[in-house]
N, C-alpha and C. Protein backbone atom coordinates (compact mmCIF):
# COMPACT_ATOMS: atom_id res chain seq x y z
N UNK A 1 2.80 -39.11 7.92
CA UNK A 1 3.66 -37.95 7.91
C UNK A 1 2.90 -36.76 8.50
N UNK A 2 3.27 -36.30 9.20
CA UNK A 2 3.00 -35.06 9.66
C UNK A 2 3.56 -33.52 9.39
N UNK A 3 2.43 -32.88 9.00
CA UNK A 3 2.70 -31.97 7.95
C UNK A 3 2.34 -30.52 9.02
N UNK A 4 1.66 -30.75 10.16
CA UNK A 4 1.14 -29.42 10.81
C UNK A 4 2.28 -28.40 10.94
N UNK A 5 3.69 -28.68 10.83
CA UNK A 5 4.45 -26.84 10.93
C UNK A 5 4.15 -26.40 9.19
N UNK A 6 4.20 -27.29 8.25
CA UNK A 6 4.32 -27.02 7.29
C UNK A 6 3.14 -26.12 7.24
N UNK A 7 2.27 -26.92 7.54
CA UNK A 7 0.25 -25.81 7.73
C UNK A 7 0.85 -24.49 8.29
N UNK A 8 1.32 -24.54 9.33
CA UNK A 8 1.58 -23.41 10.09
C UNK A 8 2.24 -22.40 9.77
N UNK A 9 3.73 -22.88 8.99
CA UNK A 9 4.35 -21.88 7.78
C UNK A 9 3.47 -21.37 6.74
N UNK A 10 2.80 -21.77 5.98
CA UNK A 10 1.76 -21.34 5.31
C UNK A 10 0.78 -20.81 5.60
N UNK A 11 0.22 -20.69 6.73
CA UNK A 11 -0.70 -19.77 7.71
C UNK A 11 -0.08 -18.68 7.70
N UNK A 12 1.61 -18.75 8.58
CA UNK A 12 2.03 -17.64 8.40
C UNK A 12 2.28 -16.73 8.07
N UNK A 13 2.62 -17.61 6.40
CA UNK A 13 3.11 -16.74 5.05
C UNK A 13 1.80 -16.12 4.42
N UNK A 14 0.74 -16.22 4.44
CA UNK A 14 -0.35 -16.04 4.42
C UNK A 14 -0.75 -14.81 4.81
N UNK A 15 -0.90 -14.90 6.15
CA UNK A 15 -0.91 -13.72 7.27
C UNK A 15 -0.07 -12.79 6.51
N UNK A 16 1.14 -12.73 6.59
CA UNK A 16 2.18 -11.81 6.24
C UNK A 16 1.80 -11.34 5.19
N UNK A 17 1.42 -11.89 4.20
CA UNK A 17 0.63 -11.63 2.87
C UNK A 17 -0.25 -10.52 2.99
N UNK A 18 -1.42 -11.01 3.37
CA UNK A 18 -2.40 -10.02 3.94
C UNK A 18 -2.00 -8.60 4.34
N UNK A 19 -1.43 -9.06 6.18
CA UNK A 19 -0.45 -7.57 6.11
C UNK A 19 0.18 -6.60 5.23
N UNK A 20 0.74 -7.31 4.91
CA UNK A 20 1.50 -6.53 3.23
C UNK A 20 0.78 -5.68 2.70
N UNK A 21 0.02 -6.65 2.07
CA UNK A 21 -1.25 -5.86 0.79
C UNK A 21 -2.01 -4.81 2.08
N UNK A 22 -2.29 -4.86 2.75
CA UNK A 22 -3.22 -4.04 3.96
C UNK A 22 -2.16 -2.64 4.38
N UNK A 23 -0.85 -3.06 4.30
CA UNK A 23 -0.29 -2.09 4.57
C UNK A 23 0.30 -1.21 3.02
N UNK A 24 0.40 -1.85 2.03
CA UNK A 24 0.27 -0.93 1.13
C UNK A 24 -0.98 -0.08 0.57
N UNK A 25 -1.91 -0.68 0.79
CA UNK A 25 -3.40 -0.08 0.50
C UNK A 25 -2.54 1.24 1.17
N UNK A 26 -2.92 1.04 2.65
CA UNK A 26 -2.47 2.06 3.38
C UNK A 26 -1.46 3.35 3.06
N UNK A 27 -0.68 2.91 2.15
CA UNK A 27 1.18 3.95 1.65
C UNK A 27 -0.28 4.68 0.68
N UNK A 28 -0.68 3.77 -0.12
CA UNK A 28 -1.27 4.45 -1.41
C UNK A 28 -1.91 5.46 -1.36
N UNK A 29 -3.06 5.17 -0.20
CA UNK A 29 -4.25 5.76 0.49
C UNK A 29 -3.66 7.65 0.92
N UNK A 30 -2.48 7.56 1.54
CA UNK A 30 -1.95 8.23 2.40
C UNK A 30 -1.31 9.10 1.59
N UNK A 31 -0.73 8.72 0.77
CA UNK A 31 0.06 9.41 -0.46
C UNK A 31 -0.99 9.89 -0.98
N UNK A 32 -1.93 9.45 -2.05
CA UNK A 32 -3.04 10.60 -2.98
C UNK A 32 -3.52 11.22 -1.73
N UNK A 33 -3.42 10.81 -0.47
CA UNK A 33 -4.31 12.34 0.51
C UNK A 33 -3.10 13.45 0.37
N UNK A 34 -1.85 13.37 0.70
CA UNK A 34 -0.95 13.85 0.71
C UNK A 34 -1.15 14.57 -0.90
N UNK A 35 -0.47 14.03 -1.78
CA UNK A 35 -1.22 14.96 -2.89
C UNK A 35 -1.96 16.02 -3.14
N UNK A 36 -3.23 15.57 -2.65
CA UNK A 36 -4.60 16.04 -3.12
C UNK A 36 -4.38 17.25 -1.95
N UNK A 37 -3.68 17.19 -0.77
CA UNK A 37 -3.17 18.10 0.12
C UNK A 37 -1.88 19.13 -0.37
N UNK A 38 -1.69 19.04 -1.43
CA UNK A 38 -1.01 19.58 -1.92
C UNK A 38 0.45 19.85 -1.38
N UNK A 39 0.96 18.28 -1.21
CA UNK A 39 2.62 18.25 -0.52
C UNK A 39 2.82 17.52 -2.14
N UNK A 40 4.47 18.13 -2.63
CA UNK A 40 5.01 17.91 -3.61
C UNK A 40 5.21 16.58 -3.89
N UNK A 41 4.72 16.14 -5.35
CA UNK A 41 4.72 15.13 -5.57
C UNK A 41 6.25 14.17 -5.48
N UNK A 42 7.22 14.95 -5.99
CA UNK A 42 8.24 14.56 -5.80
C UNK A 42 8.86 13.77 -4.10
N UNK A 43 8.11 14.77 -3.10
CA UNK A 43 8.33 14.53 -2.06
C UNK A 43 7.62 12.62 -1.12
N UNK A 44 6.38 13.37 -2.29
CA UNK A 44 5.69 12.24 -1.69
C UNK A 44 5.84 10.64 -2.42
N UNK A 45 6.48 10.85 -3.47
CA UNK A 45 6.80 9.39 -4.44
C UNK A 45 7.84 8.90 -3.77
N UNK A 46 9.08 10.32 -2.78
CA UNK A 46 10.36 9.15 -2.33
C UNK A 46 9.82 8.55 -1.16
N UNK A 47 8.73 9.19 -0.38
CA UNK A 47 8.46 8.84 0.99
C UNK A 47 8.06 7.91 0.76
N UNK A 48 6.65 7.20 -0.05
CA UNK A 48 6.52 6.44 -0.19
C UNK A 48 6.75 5.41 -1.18
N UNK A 49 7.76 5.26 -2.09
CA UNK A 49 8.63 4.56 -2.80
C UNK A 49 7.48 3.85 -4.08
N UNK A 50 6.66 4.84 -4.47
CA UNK A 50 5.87 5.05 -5.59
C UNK A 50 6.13 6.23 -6.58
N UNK A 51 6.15 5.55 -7.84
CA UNK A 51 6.84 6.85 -8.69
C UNK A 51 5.87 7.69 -8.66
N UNK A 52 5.92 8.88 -9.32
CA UNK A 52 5.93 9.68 -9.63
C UNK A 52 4.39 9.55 -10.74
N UNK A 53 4.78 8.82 -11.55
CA UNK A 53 3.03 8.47 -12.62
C UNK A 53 2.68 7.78 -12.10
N UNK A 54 3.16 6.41 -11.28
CA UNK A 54 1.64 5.87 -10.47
C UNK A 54 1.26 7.12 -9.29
N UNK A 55 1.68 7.92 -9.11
CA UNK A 55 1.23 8.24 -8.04
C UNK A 55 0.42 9.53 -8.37
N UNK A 56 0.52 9.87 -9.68
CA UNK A 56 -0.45 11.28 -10.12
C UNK A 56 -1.70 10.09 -10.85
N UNK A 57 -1.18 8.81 -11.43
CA UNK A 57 -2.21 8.41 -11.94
C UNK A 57 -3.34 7.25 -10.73
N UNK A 58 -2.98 7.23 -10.19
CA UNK A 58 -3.52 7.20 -8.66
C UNK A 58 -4.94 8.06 -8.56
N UNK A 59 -4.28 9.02 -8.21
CA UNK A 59 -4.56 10.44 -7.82
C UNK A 59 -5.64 10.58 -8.66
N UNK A 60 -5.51 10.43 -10.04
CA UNK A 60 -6.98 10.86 -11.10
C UNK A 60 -7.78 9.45 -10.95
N UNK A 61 -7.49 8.65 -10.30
CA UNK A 61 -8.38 7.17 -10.75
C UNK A 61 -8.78 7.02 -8.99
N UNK A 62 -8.74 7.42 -8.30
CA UNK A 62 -9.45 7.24 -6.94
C UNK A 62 -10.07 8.20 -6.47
N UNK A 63 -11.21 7.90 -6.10
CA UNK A 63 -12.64 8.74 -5.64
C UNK A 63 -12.33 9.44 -4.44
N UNK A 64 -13.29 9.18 -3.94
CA UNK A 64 -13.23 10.33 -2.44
C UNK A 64 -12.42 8.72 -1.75
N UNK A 65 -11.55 9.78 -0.88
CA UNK A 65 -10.82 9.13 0.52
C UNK A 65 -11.82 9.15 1.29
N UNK A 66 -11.42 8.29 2.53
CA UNK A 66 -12.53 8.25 3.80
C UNK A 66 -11.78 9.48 4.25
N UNK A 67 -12.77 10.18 5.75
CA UNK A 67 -12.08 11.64 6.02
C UNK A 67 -10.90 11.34 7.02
């Protein structure tokens, strides 16, 4: 039996995975700068579709951003 698309779907889904998590790092990252920049929290929880307490408690639990 030959299974290689099946490998290949799972590579894929994989990949996509990655992306994902890489691109939310990214929302998170961007948002406490935004914050800490002092754009309204409100503003910045709809943009990036993070409430409101993860996103102040974020904010107190992450160190320095890169610049």
């Amino acid at each position: 039996m030959d299974l290689s698309a099946l490998e290949l779907a799972v590579q894929r889904l994989r990949d996509a995975e990655a992306a994902l998590d890489a691109a939310r790092a990214d929302v998170e990252m961007e948002a406490v700068t935004a914050v800490r920049q002092s754009c309204p929290v409100a503003e910045v929880s709809e943009l990036s579709g993070l409430t409101p307490h993860d996103l102040m408690r974020m904010e107190k639990t992450t160190g320095d951003l890169r610049p």
